[in-house]
Protein backbone atom coordinates (compact mmCIF):
# COMPACT_ATOMS: atom_id res chain seq x y z
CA UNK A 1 7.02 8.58 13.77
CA UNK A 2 10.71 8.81 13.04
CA UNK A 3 10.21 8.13 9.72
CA UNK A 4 7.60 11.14 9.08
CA UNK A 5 10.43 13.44 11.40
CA UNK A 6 13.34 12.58 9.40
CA UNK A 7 11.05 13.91 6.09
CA UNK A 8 9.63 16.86 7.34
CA UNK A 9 12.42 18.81 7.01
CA UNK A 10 12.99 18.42 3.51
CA UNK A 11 10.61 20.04 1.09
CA UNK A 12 11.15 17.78 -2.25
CA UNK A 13 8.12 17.04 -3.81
CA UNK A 14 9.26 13.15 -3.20
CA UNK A 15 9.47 13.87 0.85
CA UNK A 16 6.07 15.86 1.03
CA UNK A 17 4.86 12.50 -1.08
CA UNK A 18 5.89 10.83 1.82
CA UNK A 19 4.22 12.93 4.59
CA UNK A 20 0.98 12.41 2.92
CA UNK A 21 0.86 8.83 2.88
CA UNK A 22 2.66 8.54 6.26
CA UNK A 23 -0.22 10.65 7.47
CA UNK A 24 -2.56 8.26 5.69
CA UNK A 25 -1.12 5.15 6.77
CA UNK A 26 -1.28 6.40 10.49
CA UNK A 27 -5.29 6.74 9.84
CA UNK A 28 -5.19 3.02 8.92
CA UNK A 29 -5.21 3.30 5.63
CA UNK A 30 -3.22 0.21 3.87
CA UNK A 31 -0.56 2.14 1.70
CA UNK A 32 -1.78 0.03 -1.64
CA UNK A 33 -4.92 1.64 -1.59
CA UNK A 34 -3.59 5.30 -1.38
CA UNK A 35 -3.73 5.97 -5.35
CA UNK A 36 -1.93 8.23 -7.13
CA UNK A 37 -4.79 10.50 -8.26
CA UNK A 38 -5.91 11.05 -4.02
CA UNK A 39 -2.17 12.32 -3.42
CA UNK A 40 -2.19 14.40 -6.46
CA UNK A 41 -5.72 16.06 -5.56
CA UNK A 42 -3.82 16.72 -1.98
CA UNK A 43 -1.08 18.13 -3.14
CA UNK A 44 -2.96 20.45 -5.14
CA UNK A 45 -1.79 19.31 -8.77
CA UNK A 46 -3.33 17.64 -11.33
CA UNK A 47 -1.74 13.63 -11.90
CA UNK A 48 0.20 14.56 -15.16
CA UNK A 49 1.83 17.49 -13.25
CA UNK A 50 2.94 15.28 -10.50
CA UNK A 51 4.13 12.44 -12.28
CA UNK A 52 6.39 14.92 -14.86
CA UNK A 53 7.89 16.35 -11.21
CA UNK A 54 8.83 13.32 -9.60
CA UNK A 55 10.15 12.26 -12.81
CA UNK A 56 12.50 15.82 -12.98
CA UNK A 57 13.26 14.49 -9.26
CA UNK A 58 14.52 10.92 -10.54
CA UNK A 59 11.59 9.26 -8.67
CA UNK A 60 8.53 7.78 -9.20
CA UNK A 61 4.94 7.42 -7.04
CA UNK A 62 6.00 3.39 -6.51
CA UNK A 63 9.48 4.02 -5.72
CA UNK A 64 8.11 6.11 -2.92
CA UNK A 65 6.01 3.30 -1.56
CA UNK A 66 8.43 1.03 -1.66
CA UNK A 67 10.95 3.54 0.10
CA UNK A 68 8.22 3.68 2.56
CA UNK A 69 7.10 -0.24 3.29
CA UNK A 70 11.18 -0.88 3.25
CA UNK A 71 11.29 1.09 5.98
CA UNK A 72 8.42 0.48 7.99
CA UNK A 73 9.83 -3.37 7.50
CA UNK A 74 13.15 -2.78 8.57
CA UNK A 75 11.94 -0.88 11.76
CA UNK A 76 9.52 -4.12 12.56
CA UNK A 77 11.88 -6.47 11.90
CA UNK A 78 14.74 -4.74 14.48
CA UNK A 79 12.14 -3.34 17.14
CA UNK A 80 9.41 -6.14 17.28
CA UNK A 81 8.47 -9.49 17.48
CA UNK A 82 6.04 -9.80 15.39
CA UNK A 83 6.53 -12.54 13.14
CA UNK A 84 7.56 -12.29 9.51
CA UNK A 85 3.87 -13.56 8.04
CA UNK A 86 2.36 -10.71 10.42
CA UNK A 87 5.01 -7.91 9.52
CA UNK A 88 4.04 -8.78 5.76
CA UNK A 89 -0.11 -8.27 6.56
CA UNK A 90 0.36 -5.16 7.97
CA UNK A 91 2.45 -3.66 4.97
CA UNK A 92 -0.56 -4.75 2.78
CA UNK A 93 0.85 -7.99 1.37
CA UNK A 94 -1.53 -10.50 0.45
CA UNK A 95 1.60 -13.47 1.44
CA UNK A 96 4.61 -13.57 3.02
CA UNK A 97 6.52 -14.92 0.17
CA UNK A 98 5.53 -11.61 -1.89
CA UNK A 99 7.52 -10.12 0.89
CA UNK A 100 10.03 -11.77 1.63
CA UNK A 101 10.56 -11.11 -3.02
CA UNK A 102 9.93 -7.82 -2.26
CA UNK A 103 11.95 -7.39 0.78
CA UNK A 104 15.02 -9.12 -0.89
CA UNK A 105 14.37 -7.09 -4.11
CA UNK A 106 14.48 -3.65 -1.93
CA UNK A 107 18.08 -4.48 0.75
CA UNK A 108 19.62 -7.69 -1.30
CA UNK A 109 18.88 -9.92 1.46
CA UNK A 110 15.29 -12.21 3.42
CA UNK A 111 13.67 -10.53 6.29
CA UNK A 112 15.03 -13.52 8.54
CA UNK A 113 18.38 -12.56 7.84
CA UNK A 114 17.74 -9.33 9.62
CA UNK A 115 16.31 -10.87 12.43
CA UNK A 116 19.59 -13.62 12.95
């Protein structure tokens, strides 16, 4: 919820990106299977217009997943207990060593050094 607050505010074409899967992922929807042409279609532009507009914004469709998981990871790892294997299920990894890469790749260091 604080994630899709602190966006709505800004009307970049990489925020309203991010309210549309936010609002997807709160319907249950696993954020790898929201493709690029179903956010395109709700944005109202065709897939070539919306990938030459995030590019004249310095961003990209993946970057703004990633943006997205990052923080939905961060928040889990500070706020619950969940473990690490569970955290990494419910961001739509199929292992928790793809994110614990991923997770390392995205702050610079493991999702157990946030919890220590």
């Amino acid at each position: 919820e604080s994630i899709l607050t602190h966006y709505r505010s800004d009307n970049s074409l990489s925020a309203r990106i991010k309210r549309v899967l936010l609002h997807r992922k709160g319907m249950e929807t696993e954020l790898e299977n929201l493709n690029f042409e179903l956010v395109a279609s709700e944005l109202n532009m065709t897939t070539h217009t919306l990938r030459r507009r995030l590019k004249d914004e310095g961003n990209s469709y993946q970057e703004i997943k990633d943006s997205i998981r990052r923080d939905q990871a961060m928040m889990m790892l500070q706020k619950t207990d969940m473990s690490i294997q569970d955290i990494s299920t419910n961001l739509g990894f199929s292992e928790s060593a793809a994110f614990n890469r991923a997770f390392k790749k995205w702050t610079g260091i493991t999702p157990g050094n946030i919890r220590s």
